[in-house]
C-alpha atoms as a PDB file:
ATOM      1  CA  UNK A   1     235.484 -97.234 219.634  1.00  0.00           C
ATOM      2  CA  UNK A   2     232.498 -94.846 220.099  1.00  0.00           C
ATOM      3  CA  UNK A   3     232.531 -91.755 222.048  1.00  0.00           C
ATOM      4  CA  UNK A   4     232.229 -91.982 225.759  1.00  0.00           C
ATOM      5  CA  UNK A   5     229.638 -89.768 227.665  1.00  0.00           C
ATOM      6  CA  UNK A   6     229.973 -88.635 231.239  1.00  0.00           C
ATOM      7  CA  UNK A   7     227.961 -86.797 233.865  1.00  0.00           C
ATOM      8  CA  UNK A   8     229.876 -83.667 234.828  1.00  0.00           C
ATOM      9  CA  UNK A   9     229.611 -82.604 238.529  1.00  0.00           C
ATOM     10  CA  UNK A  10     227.298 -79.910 240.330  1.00  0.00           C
ATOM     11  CA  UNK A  11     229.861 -78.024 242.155  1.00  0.00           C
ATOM     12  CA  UNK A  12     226.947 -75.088 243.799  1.00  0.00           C
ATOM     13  CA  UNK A  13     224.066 -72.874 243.510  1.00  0.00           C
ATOM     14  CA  UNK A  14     224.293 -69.103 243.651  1.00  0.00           C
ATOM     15  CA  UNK A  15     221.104 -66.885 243.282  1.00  0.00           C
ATOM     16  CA  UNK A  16     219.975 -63.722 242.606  1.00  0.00           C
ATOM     17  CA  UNK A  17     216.999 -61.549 244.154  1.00  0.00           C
ATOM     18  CA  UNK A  18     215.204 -58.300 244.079  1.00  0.00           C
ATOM     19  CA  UNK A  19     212.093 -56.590 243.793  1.00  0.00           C
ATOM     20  CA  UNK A  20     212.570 -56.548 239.817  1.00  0.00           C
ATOM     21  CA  UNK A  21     213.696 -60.068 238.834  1.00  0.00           C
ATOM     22  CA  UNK A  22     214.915 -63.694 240.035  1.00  0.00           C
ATOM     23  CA  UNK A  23     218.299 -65.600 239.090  1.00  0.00           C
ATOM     24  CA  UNK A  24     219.208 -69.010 239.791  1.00  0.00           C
ATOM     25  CA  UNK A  25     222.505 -70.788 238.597  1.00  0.00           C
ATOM     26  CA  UNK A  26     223.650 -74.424 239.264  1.00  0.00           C
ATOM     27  CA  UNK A  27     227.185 -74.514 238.277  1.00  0.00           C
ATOM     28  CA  UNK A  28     228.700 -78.121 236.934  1.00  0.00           C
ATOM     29  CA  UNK A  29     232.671 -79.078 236.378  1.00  0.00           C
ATOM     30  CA  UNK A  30     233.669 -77.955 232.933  1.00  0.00           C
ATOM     31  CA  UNK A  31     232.242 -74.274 232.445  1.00  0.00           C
ATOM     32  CA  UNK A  32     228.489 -75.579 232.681  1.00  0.00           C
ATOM     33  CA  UNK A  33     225.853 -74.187 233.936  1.00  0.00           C
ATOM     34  CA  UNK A  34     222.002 -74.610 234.369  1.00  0.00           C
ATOM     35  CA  UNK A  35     220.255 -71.349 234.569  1.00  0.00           C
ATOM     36  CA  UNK A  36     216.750 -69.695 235.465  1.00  0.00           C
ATOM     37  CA  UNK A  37     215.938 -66.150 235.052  1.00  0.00           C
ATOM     38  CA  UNK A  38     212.581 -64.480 235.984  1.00  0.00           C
ATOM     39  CA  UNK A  39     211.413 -60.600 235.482  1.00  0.00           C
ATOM     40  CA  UNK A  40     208.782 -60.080 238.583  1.00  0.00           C
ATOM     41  CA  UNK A  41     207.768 -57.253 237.489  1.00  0.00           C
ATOM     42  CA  UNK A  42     206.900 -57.286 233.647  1.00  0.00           C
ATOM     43  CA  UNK A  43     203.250 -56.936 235.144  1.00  0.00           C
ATOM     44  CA  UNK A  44     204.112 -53.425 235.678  1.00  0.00           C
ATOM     45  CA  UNK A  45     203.232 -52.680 232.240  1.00  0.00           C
ATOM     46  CA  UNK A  46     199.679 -54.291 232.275  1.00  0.00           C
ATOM     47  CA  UNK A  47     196.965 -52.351 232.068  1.00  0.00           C
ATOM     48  CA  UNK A  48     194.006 -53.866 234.306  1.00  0.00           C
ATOM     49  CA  UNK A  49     191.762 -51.346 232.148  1.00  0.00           C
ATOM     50  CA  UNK A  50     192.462 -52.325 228.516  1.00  0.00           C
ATOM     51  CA  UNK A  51     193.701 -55.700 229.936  1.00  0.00           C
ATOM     52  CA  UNK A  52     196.751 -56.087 227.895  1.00  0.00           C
ATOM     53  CA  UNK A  53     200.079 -55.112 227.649  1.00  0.00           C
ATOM     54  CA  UNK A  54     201.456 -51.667 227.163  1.00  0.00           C
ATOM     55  CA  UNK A  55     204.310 -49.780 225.031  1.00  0.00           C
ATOM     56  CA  UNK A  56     207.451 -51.105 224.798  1.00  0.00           C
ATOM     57  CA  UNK A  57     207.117 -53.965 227.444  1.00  0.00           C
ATOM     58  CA  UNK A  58     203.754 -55.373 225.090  1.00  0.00           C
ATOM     59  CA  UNK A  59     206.168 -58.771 223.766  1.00  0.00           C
ATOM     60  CA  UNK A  60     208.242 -58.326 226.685  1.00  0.00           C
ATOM     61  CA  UNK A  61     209.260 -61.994 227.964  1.00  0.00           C
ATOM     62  CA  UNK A  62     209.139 -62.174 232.081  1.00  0.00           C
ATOM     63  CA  UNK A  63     210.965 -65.991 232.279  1.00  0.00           C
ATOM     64  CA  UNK A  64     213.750 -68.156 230.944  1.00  0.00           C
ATOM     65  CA  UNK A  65     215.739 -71.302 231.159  1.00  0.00           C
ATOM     66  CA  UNK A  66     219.409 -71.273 229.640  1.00  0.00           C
ATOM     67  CA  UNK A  67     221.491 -74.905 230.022  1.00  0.00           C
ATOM     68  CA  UNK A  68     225.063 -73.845 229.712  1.00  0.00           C
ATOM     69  CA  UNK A  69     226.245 -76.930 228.424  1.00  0.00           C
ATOM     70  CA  UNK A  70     227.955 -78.854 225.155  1.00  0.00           C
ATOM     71  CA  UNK A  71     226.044 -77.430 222.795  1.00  0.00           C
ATOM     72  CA  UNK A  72     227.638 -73.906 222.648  1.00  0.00           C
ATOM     73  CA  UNK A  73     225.686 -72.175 219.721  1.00  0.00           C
ATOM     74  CA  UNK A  74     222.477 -72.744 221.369  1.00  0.00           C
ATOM     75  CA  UNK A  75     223.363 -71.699 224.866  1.00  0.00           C
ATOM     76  CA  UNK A  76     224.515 -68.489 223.432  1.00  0.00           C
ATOM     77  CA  UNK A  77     221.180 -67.530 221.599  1.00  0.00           C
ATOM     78  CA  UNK A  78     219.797 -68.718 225.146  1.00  0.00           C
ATOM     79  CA  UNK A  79     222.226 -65.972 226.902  1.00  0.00           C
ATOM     80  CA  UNK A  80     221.075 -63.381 224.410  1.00  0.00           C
ATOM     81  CA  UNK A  81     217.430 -64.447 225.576  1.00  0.00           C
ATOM     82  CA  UNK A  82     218.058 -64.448 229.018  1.00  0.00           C
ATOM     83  CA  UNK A  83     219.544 -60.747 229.047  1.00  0.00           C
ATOM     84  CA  UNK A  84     216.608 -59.454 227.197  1.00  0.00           C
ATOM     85  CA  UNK A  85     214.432 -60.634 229.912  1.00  0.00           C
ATOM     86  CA  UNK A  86     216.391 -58.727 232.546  1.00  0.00           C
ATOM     87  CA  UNK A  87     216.863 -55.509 230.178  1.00  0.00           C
ATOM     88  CA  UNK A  88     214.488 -54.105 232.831  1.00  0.00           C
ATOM     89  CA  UNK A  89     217.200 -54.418 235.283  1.00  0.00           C
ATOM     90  CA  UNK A  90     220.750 -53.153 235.119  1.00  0.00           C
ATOM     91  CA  UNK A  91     221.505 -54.509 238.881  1.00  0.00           C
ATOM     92  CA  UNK A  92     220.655 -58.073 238.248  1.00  0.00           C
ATOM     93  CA  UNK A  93     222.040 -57.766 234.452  1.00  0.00           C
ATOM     94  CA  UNK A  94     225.682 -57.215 235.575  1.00  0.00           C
ATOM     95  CA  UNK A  95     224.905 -60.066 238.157  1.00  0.00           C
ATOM     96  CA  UNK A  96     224.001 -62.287 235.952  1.00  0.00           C
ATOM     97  CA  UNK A  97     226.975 -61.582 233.053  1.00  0.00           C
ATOM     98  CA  UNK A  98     229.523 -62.030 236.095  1.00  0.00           C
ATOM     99  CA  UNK A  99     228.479 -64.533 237.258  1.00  0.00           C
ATOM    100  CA  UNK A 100     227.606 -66.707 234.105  1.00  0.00           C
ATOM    101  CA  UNK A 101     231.368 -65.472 232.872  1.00  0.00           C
ATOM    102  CA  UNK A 102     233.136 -68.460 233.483  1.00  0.00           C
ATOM    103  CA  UNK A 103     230.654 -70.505 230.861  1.00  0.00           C
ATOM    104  CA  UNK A 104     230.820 -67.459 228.314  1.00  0.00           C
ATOM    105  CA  UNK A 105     235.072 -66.900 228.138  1.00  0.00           C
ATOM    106  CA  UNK A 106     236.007 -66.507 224.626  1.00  0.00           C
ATOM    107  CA  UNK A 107     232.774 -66.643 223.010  1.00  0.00           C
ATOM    108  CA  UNK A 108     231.569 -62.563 224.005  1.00  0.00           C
ATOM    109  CA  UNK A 109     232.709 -59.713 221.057  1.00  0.00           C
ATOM    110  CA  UNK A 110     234.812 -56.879 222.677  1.00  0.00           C
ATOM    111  CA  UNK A 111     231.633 -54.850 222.979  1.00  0.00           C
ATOM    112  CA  UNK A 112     229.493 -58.108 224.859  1.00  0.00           C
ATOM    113  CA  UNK A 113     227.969 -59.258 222.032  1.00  0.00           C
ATOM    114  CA  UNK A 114     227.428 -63.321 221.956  1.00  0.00           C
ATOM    115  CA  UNK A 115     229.929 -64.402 218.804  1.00  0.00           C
ATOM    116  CA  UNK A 116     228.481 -67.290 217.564  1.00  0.00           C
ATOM    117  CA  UNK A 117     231.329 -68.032 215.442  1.00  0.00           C
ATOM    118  CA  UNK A 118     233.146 -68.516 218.173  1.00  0.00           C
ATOM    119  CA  UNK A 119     230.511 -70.727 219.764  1.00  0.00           C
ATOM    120  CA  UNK A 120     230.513 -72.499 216.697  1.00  0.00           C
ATOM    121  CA  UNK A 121     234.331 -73.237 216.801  1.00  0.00           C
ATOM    122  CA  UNK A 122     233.793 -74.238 220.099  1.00  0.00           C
ATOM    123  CA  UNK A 123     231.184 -76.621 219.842  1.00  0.00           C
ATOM    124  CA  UNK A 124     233.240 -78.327 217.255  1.00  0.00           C
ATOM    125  CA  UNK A 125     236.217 -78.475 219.498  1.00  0.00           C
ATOM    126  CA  UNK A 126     234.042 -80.162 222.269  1.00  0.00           C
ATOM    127  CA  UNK A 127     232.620 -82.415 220.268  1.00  0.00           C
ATOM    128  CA  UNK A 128     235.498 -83.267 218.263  1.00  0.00           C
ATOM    129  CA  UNK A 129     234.472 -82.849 214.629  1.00  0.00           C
ATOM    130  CA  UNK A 130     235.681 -80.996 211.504  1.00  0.00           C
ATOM    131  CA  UNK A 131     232.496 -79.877 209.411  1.00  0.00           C
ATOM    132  CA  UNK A 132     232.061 -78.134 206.037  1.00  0.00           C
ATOM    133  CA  UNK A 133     229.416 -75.928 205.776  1.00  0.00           C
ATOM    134  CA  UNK A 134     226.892 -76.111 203.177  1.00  0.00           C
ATOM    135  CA  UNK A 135     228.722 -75.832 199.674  1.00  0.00           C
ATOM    136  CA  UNK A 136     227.736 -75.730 195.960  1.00  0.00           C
ATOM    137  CA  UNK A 137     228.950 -78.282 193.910  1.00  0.00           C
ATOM    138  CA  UNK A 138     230.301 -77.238 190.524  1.00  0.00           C
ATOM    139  CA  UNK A 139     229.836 -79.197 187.468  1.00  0.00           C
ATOM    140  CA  UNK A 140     233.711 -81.171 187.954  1.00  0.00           C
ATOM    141  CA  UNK A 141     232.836 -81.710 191.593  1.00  0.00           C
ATOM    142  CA  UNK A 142     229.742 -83.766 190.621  1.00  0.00           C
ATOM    143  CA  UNK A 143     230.965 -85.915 187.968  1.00  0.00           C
ATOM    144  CA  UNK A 144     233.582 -86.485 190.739  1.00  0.00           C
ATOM    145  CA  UNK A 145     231.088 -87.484 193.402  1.00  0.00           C
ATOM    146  CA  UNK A 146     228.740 -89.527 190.643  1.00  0.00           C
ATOM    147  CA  UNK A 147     231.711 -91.601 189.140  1.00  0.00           C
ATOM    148  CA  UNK A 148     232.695 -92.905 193.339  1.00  0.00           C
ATOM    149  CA  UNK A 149     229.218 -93.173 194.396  1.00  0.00           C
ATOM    150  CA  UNK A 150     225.920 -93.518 191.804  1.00  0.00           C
ATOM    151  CA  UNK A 151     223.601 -93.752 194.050  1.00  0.00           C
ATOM    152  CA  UNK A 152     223.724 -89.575 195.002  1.00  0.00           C
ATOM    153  CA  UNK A 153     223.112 -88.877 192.071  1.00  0.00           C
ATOM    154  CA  UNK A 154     219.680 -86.347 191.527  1.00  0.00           C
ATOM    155  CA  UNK A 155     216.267 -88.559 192.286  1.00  0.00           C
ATOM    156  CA  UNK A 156     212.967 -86.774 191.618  1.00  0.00           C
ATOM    157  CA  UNK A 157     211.520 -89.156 194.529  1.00  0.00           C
ATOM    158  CA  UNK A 158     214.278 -87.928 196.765  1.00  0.00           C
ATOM    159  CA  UNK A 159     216.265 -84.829 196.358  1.00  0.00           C
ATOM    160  CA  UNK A 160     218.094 -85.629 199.930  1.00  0.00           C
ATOM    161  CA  UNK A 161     220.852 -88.461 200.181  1.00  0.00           C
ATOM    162  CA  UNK A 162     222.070 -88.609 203.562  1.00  0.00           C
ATOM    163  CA  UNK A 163     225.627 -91.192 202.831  1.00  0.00           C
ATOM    164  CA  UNK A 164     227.091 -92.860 206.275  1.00  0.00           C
ATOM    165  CA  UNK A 165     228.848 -96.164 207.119  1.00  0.00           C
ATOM    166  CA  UNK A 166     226.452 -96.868 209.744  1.00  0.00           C
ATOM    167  CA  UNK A 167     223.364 -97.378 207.669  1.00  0.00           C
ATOM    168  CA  UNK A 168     222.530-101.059 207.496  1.00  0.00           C
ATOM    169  CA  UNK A 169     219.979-102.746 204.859  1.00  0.00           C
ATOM    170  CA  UNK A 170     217.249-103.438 207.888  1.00  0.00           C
ATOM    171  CA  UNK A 171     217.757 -99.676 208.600  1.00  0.00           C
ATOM    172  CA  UNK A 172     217.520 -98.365 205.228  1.00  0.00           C
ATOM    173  CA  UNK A 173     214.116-100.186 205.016  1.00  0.00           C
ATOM    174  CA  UNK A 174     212.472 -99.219 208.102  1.00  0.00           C
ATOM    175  CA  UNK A 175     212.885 -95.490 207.488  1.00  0.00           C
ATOM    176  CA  UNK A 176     209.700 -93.950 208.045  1.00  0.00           C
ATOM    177  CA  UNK A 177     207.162 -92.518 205.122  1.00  0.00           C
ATOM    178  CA  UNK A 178     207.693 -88.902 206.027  1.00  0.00           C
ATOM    179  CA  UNK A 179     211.922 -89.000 205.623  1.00  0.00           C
ATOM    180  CA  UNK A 180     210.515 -90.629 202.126  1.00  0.00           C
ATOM    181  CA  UNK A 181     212.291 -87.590 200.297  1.00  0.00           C
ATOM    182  CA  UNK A 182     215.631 -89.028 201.630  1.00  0.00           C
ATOM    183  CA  UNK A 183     218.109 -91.681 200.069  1.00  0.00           C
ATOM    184  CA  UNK A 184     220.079 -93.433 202.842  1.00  0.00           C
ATOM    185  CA  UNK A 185     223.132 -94.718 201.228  1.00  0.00           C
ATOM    186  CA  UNK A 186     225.797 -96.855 203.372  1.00  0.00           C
ATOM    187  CA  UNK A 187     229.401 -95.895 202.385  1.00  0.00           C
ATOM    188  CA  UNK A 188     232.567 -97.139 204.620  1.00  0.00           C
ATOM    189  CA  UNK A 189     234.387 -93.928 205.672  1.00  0.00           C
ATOM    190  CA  UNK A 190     237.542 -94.728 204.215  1.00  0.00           C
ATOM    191  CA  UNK A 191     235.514 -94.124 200.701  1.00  0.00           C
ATOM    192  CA  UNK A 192     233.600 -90.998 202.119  1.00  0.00           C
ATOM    193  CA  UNK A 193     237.252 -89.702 202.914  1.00  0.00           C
ATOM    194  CA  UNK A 194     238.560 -90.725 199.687  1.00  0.00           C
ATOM    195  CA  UNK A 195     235.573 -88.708 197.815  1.00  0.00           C
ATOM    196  CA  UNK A 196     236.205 -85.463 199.750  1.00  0.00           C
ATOM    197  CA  UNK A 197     239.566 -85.480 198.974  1.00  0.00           C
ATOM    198  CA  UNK A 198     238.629 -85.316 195.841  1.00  0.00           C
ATOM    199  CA  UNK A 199     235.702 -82.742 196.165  1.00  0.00           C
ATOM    200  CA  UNK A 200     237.161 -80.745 198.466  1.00  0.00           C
ATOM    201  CA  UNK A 201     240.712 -81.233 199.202  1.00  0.00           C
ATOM    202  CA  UNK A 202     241.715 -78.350 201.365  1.00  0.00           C
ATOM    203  CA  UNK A 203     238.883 -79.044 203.498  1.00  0.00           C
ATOM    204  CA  UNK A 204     240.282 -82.750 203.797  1.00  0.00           C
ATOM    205  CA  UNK A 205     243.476 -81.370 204.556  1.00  0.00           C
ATOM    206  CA  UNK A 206     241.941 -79.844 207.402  1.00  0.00           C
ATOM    207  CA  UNK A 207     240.558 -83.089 208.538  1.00  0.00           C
ATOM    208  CA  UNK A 208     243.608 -84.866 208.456  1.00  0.00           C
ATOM    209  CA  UNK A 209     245.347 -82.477 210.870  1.00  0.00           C
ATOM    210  CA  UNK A 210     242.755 -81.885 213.213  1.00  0.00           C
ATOM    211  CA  UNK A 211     241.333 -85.685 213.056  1.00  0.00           C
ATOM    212  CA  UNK A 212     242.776 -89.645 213.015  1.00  0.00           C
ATOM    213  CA  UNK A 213     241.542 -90.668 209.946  1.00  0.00           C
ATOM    214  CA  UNK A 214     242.430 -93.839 210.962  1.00  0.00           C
ATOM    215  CA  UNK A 215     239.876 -93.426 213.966  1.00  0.00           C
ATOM    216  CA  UNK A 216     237.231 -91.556 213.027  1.00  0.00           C
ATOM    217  CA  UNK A 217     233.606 -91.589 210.977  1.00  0.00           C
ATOM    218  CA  UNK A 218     232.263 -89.301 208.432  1.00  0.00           C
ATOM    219  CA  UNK A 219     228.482 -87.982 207.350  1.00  0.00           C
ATOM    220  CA  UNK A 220     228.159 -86.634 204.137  1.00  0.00           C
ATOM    221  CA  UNK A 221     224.529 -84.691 202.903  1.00  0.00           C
ATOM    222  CA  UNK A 222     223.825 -84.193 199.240  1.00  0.00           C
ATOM    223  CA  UNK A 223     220.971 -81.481 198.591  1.00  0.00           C
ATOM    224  CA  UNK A 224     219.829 -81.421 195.104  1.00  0.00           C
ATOM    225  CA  UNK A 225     217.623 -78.286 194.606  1.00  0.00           C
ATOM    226  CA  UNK A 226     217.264 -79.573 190.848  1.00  0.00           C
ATOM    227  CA  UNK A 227     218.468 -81.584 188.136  1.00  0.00           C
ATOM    228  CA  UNK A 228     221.290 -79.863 187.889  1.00  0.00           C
ATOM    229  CA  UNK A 229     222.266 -77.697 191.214  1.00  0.00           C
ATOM    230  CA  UNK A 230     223.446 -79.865 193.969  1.00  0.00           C
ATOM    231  CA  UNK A 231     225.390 -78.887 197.482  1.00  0.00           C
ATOM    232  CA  UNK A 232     226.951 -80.514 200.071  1.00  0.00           C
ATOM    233  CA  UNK A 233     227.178 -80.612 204.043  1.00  0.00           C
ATOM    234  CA  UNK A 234     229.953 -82.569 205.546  1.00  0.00           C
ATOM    235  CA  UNK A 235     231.043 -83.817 209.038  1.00  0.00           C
ATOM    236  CA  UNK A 236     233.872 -85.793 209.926  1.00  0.00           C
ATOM    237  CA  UNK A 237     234.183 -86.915 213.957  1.00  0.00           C
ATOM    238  CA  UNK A 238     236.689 -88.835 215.927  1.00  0.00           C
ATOM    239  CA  UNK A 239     235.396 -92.211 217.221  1.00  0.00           C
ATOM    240  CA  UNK A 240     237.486 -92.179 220.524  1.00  0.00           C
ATOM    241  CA  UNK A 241     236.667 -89.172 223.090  1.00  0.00           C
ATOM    242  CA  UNK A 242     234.923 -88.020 226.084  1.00  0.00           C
ATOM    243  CA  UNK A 243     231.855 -85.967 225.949  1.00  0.00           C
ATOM    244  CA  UNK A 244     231.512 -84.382 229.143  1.00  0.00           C
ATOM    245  CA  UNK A 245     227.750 -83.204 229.222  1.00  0.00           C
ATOM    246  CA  UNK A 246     224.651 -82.534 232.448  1.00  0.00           C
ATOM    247  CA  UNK A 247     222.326 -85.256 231.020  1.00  0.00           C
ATOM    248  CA  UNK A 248     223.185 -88.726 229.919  1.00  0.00           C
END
C-alpha cells in the first residue's frame, strides 16, 4: 500500500516587530512551522554617495522564508539562514530561537549550533526509510552485484544505473534525452534486498529491524566513475505510513 499524505493543521500566528527587523510564524500540528523573517534596517549600511553597500553588512541578506516542515535537513540550513539575517538584532534573535524551539528540539548542538546529523536521522525517521550513504564498492562487492544483476554493470553511454521495481518498459523508454547518461533497470525488491544482503549485510541488518521487509520498497544507485571504480547509494522505505506534511 503506498504512503498516505495528510495536511497537518494551522494551530496560530505569532509575530515579531521592531524598528530593526520583522518575524512572522504560522505554527501547524506536528512541530511545523512556516516562517518569514525581515531585517528593516540593512539599508543602514548603504551609502547614498558611493551607492552601494558598506563594510561588513556589503552581502548582508535583509529577508527570508524558512518552512519548518518534513524535510528536516533543509529547514535547518534555512534556520541557520534565517539567524544570519537577524545577526543585527539580539532582541528579535532570542525571539525568534524561542519561539521556533518547539520545531528545532533535538536537532540544536549544546552550544546552538543546527546538527544536521541529527536532522538527518530525523528526516529518516519521518519519512520512514533506512538509507546507506554513498559507498565504494570493492572488487568482491562488484562481482557480487554483476553476477545478480548484469545490467549495472559499467556502460560508457551511461555511467548512472538508477535499479527500482517501479520502472516499467513504457517508462524506461520515455526517459528524456538529457537523463541519457542513466540506465533505468526494473528489479522486484525482494531481489534488490537479496543483493544488499549480500553487498552490504550489516547495513541490511539494519533494514530488517527498523523496516517490514515484507512491506516495503527499495532504490538502489550505481555510480561508476570508471571502468573499474563503482559506488553505491541505497534507500529502503516502508510502503504503509502517514506523511504528515503543510502542502499536499
Amino acid at each position: 500500500m503506498p504512503k498516505i499524505t495528510k495536511r497537518v493543521k494551522y494551530i496560530r500566528t505569532e509575530k515579531f516587530r521592531n524598528r530593526k527587523s520583522a518575524i512572522e510564524i504560522d505554527f501547524y500540528e506536528h512541530g511545523m512551522a512556516e516562517v518569514n523573517v525581515s531585517c528593516k534596517t540593512c539599508k543602514c549600511s548603504w551609502s547614498s554617495r558611493r551607492k552601494r553597500w558598506t563594510k561588513r553588512w556589503r552581502n548582508h541578506d535583509n529577508f527570508t522564508y524558512i518552512p519548518f516542515d518534513e524535510c528536516k535537513m533543509e529547514s535547518m540550513w534555512d534556520y541557520i539562514k534565517a539567524l544570519q539575517v537577524l545577526d543585527r538584532d539580539k532582541v528579535a534573535r532570542r525571539w525568534f530561537i524561542r519561539r521556533i524551539r518547539h520545531c528545532t528540539d533535538g536537532l540544536l548542538r549544546q552550544d546552538g549550533r543546527p546538527d544536521i546529523d541529527a536532522a538527518e536521522k530525523e528526516e529518516d525517521r519521518l519519512q520512514h526509510r533506512t538509507e546507506l550513504k554513498n559507498t565504494d564498492l570493492d572488487e568482491a562487492q562488484k562481482a557480487a552485484l554483476l553476477e545478480m544483476c548484469p545490467e549495472a554493470g559499467y556502460n560508457e553511454k551511461a555511467n548512472h544505473m538508477h535499479i527500482s521495481e517501479s520502472f516499467s518498459i513504457k517508462a524506461r523508454n520515455a526517459q528524456p534525452k538529457y537523463f541519457s547518461d542513466i540506465r533505468l533497470v526494473a528489479v522486484p525488491t525482494d531481489i534488490m534486498l537479496e543483493m544488499l544482503d549480500k553487498l552490504f549485510p550489516q547495513f541490511y541488518e539494519t533494514v530488517k529491524r527498523d523496516r517490514d521487509v515484507r512491506n516495503c520498497n527499495a532504490n538502489l544507485k550505481i555510480y561508476w566513475h570508471s571502468p573499474t571504480e563503482a559506488s553505491v547509494w541505497a534507500c529502503v522505505q516502508d510502503n504503509d505510513f502517514i506523511m504528515y506534511s503543510m502542502h499536499t
